[in-house]
Protein backbone atom coordinates (compact mmCIF):
# COMPACT_ATOMS: atom_id res chain seq x y z
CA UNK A 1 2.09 -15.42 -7.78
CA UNK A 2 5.11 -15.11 -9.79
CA UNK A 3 7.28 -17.23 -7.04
CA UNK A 4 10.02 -18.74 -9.37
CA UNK A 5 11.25 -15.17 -10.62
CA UNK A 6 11.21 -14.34 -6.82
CA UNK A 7 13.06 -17.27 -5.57
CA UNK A 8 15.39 -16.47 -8.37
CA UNK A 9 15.59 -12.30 -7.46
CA UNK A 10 16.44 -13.13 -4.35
CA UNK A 11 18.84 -15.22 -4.89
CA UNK A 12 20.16 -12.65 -7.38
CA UNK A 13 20.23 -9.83 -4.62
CA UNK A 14 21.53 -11.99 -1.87
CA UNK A 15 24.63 -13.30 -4.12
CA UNK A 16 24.66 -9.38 -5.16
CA UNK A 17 24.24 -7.91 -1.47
CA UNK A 18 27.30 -10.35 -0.37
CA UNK A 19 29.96 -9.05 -3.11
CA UNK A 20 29.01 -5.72 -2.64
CA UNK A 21 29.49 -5.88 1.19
CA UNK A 22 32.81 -7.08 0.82
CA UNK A 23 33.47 -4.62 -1.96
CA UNK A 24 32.54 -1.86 0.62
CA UNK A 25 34.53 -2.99 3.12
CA UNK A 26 37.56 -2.98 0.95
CA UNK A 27 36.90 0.22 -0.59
CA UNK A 28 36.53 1.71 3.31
CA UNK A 29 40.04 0.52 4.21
CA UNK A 30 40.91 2.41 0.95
CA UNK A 31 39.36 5.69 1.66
CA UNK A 32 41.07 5.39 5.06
CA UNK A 33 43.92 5.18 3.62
CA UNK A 34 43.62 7.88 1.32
CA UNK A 35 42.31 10.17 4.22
CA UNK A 36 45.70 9.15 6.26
CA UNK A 37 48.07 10.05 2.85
CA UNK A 38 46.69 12.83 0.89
CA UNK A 39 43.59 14.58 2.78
CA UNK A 40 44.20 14.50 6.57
CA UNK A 41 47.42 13.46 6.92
CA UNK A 42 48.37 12.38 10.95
CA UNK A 43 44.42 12.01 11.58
CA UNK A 44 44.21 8.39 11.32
CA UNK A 45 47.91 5.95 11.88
CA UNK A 46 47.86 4.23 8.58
CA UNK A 47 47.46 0.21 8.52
CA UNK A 48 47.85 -2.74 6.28
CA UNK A 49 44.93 -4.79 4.99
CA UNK A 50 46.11 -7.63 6.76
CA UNK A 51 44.80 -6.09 10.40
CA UNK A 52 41.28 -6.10 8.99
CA UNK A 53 40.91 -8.97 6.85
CA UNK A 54 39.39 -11.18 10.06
CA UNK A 55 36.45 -8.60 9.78
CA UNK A 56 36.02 -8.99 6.29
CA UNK A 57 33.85 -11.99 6.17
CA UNK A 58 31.22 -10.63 8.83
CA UNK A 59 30.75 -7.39 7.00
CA UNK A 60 28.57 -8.80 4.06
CA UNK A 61 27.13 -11.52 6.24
CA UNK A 62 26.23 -8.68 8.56
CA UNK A 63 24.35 -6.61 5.85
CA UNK A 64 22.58 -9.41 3.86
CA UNK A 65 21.08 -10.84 7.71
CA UNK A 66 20.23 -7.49 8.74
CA UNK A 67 18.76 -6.72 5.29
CA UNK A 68 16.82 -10.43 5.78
CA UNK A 69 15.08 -9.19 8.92
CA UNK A 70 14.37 -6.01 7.81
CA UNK A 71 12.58 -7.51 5.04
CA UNK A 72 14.49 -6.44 1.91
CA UNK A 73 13.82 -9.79 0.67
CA UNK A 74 10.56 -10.72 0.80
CA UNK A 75 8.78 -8.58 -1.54
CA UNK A 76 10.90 -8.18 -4.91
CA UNK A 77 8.61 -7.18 -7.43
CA UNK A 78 9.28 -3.49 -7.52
CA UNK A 79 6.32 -2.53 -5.38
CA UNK A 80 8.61 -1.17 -2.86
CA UNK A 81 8.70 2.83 -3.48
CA UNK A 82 12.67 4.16 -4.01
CA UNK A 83 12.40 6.08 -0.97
CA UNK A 84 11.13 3.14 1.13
CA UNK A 85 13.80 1.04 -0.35
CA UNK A 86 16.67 3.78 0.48
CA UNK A 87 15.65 4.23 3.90
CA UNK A 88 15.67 0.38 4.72
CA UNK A 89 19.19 0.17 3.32
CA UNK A 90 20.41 2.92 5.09
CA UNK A 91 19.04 1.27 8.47
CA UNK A 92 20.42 -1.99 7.55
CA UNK A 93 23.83 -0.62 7.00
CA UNK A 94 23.75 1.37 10.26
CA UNK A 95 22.51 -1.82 12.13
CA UNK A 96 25.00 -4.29 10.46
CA UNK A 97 28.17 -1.57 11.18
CA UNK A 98 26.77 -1.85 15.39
CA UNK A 99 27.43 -6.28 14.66
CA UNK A 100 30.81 -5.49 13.27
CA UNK A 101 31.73 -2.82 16.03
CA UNK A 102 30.11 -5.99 18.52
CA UNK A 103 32.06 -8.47 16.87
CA UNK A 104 35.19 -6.22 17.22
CA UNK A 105 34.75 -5.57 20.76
CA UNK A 106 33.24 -8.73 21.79
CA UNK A 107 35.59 -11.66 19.29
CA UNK A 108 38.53 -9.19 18.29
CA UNK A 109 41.11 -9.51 21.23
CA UNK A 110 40.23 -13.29 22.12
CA UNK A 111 43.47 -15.79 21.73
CA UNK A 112 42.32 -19.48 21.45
CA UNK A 113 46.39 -22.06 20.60
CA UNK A 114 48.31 -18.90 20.11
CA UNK A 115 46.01 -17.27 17.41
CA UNK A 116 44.06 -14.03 17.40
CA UNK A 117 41.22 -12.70 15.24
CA UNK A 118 42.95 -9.26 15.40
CA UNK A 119 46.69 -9.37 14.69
CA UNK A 120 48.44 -8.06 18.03
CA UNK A 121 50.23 -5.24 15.68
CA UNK A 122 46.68 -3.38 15.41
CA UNK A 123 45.53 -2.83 18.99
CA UNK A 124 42.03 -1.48 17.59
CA UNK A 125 40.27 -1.56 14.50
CA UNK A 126 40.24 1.74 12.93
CA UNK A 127 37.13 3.62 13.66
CA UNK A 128 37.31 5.25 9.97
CA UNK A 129 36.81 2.06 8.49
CA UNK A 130 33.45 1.09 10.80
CA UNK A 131 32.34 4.47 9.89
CA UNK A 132 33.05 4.29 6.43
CA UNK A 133 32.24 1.18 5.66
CA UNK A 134 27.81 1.96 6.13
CA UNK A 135 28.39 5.29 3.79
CA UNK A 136 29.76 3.00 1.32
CA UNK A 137 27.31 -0.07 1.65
CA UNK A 138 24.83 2.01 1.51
CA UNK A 139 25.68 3.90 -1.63
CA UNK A 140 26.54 0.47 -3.35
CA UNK A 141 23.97 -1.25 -2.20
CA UNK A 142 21.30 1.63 -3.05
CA UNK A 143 22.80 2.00 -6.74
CA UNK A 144 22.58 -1.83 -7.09
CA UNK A 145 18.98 -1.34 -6.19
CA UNK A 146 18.36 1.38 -8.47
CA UNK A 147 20.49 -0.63 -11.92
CA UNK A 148 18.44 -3.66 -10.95
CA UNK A 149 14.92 -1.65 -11.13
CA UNK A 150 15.74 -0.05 -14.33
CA UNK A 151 17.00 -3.74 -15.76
CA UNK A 152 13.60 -5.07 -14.35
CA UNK A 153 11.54 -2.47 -15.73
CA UNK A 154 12.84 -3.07 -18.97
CA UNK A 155 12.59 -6.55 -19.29
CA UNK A 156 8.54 -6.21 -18.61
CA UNK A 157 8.15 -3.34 -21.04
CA UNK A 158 9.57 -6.11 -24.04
CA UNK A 159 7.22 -8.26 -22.41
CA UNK A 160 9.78 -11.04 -21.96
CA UNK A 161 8.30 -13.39 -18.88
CA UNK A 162 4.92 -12.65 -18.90
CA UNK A 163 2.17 -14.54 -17.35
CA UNK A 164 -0.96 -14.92 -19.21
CA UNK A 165 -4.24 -14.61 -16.69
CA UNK A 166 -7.84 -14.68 -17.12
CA UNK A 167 -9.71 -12.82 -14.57
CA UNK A 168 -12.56 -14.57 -13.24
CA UNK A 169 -15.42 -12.38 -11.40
CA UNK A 170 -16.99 -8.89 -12.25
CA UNK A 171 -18.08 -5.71 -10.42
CA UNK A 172 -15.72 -3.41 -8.45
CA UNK A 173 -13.29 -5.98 -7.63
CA UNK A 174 -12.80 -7.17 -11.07
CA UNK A 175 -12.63 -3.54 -12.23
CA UNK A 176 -10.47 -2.46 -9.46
CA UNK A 177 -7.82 -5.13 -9.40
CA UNK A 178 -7.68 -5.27 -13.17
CA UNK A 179 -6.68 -1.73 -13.02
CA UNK A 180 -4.06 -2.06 -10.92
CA UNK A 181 -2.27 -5.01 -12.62
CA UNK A 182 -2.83 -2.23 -15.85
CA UNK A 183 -0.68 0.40 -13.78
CA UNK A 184 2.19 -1.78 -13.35
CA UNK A 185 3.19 -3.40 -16.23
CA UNK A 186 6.56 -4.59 -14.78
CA UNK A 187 4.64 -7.07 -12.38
CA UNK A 188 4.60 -9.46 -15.64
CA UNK A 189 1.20 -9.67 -15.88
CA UNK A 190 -0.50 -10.34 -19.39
CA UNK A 191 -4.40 -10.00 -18.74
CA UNK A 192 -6.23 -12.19 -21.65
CA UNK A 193 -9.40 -11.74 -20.84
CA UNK A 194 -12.60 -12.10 -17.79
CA UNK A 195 -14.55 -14.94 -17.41
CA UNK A 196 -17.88 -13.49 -15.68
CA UNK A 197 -19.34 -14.87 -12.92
CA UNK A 198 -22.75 -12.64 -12.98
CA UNK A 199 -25.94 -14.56 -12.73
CA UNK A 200 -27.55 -13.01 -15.37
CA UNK A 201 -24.78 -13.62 -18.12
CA UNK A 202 -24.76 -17.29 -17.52
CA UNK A 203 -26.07 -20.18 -19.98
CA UNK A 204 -28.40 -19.27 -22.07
CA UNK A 205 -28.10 -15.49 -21.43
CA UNK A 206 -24.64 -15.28 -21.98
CA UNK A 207 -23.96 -12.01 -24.26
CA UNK A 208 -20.33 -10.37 -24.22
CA UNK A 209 -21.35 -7.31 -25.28
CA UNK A 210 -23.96 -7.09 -22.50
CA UNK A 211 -21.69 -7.64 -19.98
CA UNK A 212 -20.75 -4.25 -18.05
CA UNK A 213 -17.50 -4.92 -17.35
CA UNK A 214 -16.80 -5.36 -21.57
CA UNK A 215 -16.21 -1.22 -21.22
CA UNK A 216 -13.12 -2.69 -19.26
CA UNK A 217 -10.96 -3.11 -22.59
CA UNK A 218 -10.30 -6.54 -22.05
CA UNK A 219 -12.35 -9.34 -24.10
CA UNK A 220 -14.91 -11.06 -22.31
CA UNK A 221 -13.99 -14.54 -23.23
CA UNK A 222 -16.87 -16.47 -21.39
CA UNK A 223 -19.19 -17.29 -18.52
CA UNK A 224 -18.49 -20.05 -15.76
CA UNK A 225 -19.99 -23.05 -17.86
CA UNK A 226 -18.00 -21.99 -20.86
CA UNK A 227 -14.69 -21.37 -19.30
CA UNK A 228 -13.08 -25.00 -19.42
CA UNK A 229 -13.67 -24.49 -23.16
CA UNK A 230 -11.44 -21.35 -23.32
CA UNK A 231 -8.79 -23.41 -20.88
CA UNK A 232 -8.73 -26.05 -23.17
CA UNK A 233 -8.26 -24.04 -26.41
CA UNK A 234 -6.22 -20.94 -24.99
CA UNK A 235 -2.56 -20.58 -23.90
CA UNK A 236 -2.91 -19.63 -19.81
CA UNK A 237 -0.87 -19.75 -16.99
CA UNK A 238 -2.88 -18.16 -13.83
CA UNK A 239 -6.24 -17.85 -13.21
CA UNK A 240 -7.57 -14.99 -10.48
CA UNK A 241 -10.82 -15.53 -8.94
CA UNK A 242 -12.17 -12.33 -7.64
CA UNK A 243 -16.09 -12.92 -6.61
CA UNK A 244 -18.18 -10.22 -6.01
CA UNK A 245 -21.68 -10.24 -7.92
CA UNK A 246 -22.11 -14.52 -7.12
CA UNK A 247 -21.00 -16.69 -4.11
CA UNK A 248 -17.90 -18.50 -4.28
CA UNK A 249 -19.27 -21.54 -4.15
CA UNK A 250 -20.90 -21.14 -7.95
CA UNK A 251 -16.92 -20.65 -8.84
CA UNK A 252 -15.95 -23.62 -7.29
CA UNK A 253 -16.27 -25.95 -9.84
CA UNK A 254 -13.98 -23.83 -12.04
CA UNK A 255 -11.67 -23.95 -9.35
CA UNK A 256 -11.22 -28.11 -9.05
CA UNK A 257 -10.74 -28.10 -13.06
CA UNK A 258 -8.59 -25.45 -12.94
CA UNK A 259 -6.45 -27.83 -10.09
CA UNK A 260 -7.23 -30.93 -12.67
CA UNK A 261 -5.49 -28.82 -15.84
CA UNK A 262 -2.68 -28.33 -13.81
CA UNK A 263 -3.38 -24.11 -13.76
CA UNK A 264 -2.27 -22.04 -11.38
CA UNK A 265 -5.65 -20.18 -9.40
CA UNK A 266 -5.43 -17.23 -7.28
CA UNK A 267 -8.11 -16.02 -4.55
CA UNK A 268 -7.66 -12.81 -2.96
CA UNK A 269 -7.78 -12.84 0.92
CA UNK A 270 -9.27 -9.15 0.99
CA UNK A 271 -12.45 -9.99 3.32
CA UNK A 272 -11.62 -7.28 5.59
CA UNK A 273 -9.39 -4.40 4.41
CA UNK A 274 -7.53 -4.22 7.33
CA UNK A 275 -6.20 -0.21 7.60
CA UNK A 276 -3.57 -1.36 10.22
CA UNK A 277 -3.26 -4.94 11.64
CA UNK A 278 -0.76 -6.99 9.32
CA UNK A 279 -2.34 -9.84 7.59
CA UNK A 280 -0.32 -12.66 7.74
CA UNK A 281 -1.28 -16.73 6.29
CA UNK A 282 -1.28 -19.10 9.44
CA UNK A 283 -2.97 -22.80 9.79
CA UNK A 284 -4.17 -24.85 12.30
CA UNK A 285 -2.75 -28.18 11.61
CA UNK A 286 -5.22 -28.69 8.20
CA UNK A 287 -6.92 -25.25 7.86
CA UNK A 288 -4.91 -22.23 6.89
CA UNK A 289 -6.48 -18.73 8.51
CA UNK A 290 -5.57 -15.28 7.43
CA UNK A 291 -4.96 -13.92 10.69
CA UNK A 292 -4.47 -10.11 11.21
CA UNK A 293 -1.40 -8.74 13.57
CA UNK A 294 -1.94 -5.26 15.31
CA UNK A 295 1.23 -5.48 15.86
CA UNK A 296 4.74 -6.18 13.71
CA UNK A 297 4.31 -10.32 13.59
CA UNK A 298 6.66 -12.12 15.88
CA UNK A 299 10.05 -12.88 13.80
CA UNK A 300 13.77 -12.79 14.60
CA UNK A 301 13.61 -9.00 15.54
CA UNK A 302 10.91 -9.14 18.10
CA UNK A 303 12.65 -12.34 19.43
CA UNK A 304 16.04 -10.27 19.39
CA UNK A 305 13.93 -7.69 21.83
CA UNK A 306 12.83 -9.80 24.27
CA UNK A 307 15.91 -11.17 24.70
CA UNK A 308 18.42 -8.40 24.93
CA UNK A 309 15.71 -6.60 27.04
CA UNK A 310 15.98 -9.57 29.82
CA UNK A 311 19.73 -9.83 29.50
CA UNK A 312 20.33 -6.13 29.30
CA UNK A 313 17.75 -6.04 32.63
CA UNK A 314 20.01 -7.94 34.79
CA UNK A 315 23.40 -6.43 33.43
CA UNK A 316 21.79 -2.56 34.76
CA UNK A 317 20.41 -4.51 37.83
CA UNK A 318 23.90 -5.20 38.73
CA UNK A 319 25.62 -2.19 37.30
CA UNK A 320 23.01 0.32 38.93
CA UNK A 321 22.61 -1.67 42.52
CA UNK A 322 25.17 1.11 43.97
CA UNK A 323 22.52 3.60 43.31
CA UNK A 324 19.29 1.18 44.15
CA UNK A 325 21.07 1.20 47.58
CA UNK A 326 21.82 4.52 48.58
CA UNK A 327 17.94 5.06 47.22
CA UNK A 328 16.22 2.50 49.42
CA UNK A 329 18.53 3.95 52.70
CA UNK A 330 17.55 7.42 51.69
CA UNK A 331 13.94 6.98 51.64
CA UNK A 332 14.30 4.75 54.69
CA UNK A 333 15.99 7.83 56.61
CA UNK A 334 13.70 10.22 55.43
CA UNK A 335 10.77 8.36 55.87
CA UNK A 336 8.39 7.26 59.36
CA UNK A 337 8.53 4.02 61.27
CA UNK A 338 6.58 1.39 59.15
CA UNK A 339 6.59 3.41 55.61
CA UNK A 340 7.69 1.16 52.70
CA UNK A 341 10.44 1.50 50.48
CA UNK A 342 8.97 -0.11 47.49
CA UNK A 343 5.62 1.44 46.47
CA UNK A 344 3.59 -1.56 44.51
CA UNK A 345 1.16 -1.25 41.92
CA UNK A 346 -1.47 -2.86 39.75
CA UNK A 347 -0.75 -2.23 36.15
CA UNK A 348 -2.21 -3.37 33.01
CA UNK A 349 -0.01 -4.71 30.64
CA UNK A 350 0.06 -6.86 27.41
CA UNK A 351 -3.43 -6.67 26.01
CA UNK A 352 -4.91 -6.49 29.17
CA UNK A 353 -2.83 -8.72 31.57
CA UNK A 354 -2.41 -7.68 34.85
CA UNK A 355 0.69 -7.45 36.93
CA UNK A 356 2.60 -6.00 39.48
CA UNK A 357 4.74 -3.03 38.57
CA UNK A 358 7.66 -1.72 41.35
CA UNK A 359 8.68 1.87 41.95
CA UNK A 360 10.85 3.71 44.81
CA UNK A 361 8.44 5.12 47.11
CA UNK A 362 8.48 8.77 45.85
CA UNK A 363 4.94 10.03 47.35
CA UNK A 364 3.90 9.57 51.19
CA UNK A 365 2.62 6.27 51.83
CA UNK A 366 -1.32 7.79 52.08
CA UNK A 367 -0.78 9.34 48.55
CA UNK A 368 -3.51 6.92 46.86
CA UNK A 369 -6.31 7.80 49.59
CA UNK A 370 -5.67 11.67 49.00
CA UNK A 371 -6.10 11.50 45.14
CA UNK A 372 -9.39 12.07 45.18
CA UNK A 373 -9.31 14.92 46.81
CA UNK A 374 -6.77 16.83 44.09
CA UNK A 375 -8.74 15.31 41.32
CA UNK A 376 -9.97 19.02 40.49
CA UNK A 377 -6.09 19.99 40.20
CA UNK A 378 -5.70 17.37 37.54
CA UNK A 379 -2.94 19.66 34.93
CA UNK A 380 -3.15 16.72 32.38
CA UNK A 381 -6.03 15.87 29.63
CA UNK A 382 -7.86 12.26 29.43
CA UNK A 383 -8.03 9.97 32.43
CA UNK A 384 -4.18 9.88 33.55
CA UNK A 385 -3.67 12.37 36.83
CA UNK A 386 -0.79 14.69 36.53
CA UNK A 387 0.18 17.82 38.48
CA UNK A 388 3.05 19.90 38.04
CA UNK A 389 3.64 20.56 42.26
CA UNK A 390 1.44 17.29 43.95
CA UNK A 391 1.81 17.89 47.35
CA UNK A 392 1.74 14.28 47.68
CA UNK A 393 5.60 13.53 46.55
CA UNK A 394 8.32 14.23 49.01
CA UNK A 395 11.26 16.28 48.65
CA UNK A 396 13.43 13.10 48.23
CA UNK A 397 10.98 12.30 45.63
CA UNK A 398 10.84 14.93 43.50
CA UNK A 399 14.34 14.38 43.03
CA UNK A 400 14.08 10.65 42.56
CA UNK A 401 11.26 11.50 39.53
CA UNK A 402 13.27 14.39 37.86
CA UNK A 403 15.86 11.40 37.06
CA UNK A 404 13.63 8.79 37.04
CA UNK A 405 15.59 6.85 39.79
CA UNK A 406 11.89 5.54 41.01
CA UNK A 407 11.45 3.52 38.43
CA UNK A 408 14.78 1.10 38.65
CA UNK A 409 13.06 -1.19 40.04
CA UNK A 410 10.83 -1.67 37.02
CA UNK A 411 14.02 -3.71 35.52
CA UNK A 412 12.86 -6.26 37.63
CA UNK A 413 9.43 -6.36 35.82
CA UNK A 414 11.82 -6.72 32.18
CA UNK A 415 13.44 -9.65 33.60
CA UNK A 416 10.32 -11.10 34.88
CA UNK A 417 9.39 -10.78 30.77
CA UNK A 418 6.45 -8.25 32.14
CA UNK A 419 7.42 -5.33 30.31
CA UNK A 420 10.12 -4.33 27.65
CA UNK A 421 12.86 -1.38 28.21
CA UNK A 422 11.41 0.37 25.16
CA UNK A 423 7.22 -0.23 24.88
CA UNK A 424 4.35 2.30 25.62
CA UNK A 425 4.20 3.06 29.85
CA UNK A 426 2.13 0.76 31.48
CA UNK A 427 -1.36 2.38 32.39
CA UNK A 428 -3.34 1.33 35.63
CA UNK A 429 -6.49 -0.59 35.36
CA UNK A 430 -8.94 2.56 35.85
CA UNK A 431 -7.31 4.64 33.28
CA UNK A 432 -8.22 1.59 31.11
CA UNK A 433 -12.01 2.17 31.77
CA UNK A 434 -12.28 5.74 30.60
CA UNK A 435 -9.66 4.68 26.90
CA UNK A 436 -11.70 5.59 23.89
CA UNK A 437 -11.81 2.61 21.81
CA UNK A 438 -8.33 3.53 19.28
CA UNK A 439 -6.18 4.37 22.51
CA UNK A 440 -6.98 0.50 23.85
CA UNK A 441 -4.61 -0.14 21.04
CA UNK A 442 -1.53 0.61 23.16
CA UNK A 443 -1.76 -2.07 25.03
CA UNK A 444 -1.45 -4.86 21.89
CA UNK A 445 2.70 -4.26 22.71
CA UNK A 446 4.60 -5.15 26.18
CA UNK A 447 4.92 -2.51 27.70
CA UNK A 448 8.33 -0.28 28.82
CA UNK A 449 10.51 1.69 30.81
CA UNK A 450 10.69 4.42 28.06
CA UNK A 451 8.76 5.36 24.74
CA UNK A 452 8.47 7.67 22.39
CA UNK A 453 6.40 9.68 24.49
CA UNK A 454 8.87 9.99 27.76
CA UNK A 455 11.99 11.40 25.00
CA UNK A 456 9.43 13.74 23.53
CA UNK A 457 8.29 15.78 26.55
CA UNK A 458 7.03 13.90 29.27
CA UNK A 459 4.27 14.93 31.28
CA UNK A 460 4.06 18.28 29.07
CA UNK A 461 2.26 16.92 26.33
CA UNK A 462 -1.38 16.44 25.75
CA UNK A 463 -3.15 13.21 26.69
CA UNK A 464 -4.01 12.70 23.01
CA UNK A 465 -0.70 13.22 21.63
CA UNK A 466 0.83 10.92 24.83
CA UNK A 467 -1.25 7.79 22.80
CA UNK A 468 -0.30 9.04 19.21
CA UNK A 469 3.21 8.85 19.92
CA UNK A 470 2.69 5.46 21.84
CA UNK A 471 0.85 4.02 18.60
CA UNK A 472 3.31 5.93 16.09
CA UNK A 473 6.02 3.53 18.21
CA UNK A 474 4.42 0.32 17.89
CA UNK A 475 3.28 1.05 13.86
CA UNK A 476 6.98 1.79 13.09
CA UNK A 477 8.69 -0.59 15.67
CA UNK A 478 12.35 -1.26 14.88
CA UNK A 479 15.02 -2.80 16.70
CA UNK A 480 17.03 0.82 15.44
CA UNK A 481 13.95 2.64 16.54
CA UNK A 482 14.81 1.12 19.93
CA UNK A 483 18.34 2.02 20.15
CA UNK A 484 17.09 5.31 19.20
CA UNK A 485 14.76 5.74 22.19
CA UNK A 486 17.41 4.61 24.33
CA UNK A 487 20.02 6.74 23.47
CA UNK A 488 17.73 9.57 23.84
CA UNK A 489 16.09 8.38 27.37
CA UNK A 490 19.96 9.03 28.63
CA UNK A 491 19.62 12.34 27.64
CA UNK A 492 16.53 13.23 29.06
CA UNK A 493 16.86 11.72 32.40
CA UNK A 494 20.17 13.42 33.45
CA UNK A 495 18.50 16.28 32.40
CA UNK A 496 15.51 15.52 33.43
CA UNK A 497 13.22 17.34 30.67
CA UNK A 498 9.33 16.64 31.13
CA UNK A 499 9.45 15.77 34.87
CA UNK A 500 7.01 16.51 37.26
């Protein structure tokens, strides 16, 4: 519905987006240089334009992609609340100033016939303007937003582009989705009246005044046999078919003339009202499906993930192998003839899959076969085993878990594409068995190496808030939600808050 005046909004915002980003960069190299003249003077060396115009180019590409994934885009019919709106700018600004500082560090010094990106006279790019330049986007970019809303708005209250629809259905879903096109007037559409599809109004019996849904305050123009008649003689651009009270199949033959009058039909795809999976239109080579995603649908984000977690796997792999080292000959000198270093376990993974997960030995190797017997000492809620002083880890160990050392290993399982870095921890198969039915929803994402739930606390929180936080992750998954996790994971492992 109303796809032209989207195609052309977004081509609107896009073109928009793109001046403004290169407006803010150039009015970031200006505050800069204000701050270097007139308000801190010596704080930042002041520079020429010229150092920074290589970078110019990738700052509004940078937004408008980042603002493409993050879906600023695809919806731009002012359904999207201001604060909503606000908050994805500010994200996309933050996330497209990290690809300029990337491009800077990665592109800035290369030399390729005797040229550079960066002139040699500026050694660095000023860290004012990669700082400044998000404030500004994102106050440009969010007042653009806000003039464009009001224009909008404006335009539907002279009625100029409307689209006149007749509703075609009755009950609670003609009632309820006529009200809501009432309560937003600046969607464009012009309701001219409801065809009824109730088997008792049809033919013969046909009585607008007897139909309930004439309380509505829209005319009832006719029943299903009738309604070619009012195509014919009436003005109308879209018909909605909303069936409740008769089977869809006694509206299909007002849907093929509909299709033969060249009118535009709509039928709502609400047969389950999903409360969290995301519906999203698929097909099967000739049939389309409506198929519903527990999780955010696979786009260039999620693809992003997967691949920096496998690259950024084997860059730690390498970086923390010094460490991995001393580990495995620590444990080997502490430990009896025959004891392993790596402690193997079954895990369950993505939505169910079993695999292998690796750990330093922390525990003695006959820890699994004592369990039972400390099952009364359990110090943690739900079917997970937890206890503050388990006489089961060895000294070595408890140090290894404070900073999580044990579980470097695990970056084997990211590269294997087994679990993520960030992702809800991987449970084992027994815990599975005793889930209540909402907490099986964990496992719908890869799991990680750190969540939500390991930078919040650890082992101190409750079993029930453990899965919350898990599912609060994978409702609001970001790739700046990652970063986010990540940062904070540094934290709390050389401090090692929440350890047992």
């Amino acid at each position: 519905m109303l796809r032209e005046s989207q195609y052309i909004l977004r081509q609107v915002n896009i073109a928009l987006d793109l001046l403004l980003g290169a407006a803010a960069f150039l009015i970031a190299h200006a505050l800069r240089a204000l701050l270097s003249i007139y308000i801190v003077p010596g704080f930042v060396s002041p520079s020429t334009l010229g150092y920074y115009l290589w970078l110019l180019p990738a700052g509004p590409l940078a937004i408008v992609l980042v603002l493409a994934y993050n879906g600023a885009y695809r919806d731009l019919r002012l359904r999207i609340r201001t604060a909503e709106q606000a908050r994805r700018i500010a994200t996309s600004c933050f996330e497209a100033a990290l690809i300029l500082v990337g491009i800077d560090f990665l592109f800035g010094g290369v030399e390729f016939l005797g040229w550079r990106l960066r002139p040699a006279e500026a050694a660095n790019t000023s860290r004012a303007i990669l700082v400044l330049f998000p404030l500004v986007a994102f106050a440009l970019l969010t007042g653009k937003a806000w003039l464009l809303r009001r224009f909008l708005m404006a335009m539907r209250r002279r009625g100029l582009h409307d689209r006149r629809v007749i509703l075609v259905g009755s009950g609670a879903a003609l009632s309820e989705f006529a009200e809501t096109i009432a309560h937003h007037p600046i969607w464009g559409l012009n309701i001219v009246g409801i065809v009824t599809d109730r088997p008792d109004c049809q033919g013969a019996g046909f009585d607008p005044d007897r139909v309930p849904e004439s309380t509505l305050g829209w005319p009832i123009l006719a029943d299903l046999e009738r309604a070619p008649a009012v195509l014919w003689r009436t003005p109308i651009d879209e018909v909605i078919f909303l069936p409740e009270s008769a089977p869809l199949a006694s509206q299909r033959p007002l849907l093929e003339i509909c299709e033969e009058m060249g009118v535009r039909t709509h039928l709502p795809l609400n047969f389950f009202s999903a409360r969290i999976a995301h519906p999203v239109i698929d097909r099967f080579e000739e049939t389309p499906v409506l198929s519903y995603w527990p999780t955010q649908p696979i786009g260039p984000a999620l693809l992003f993930k997967y691949a920096f977690d496998r690259i950024a796997a084997v860059i730690l792999l390498v970086l923390a192998s010094p460490v991995m080292l001393a580990t495995a000959i620590a444990i080997r000198l502490t430990s009896r003839k025959g004891e392993p270093i790596i402690f193997s376990q079954q895990r369950v993974g993505l939505n169910g899959r079993l695999f292998t997960c690796w750990k330093f030995r922390s525990m003695r190797s006959d820890a699994e076969m004592e369990r039972e017997t400390l099952e009364q000492l359990n110090e943690q809620q739900g079917p997970v085993f937890k206890m503050r002083h388990d006489p089961r880890i060895t000294p070595l160990g408890r140090f290894l878990r404070k900073f999580s050392i044990d579980e470097l290993p695990q970056l084997w399982n990211v590269v294997r594409g087994e679990m993520s870095l960030v992702g809800p921890r991987p449970p084992l198969p027994q815990e599975i068995e005793k889930y209540d039915r909402w907490q099986r929803r964990r496992l719908s994402m890869k799991p990680g190496l750190t969540c939500i739930w390991q930078v919040s606390g650890r082992n101190l929180l409750p079993f029930d808030t453990w899965m919350k936080l898990d599912l609060e992750y994978i409702d609001n998954w970001s790739l700046l939600l990652d970063f986010k996790i990540l940062a904070r994971t540094v934290y709390v492992v050389l401090t090692g808050y929440g350890a047992m």
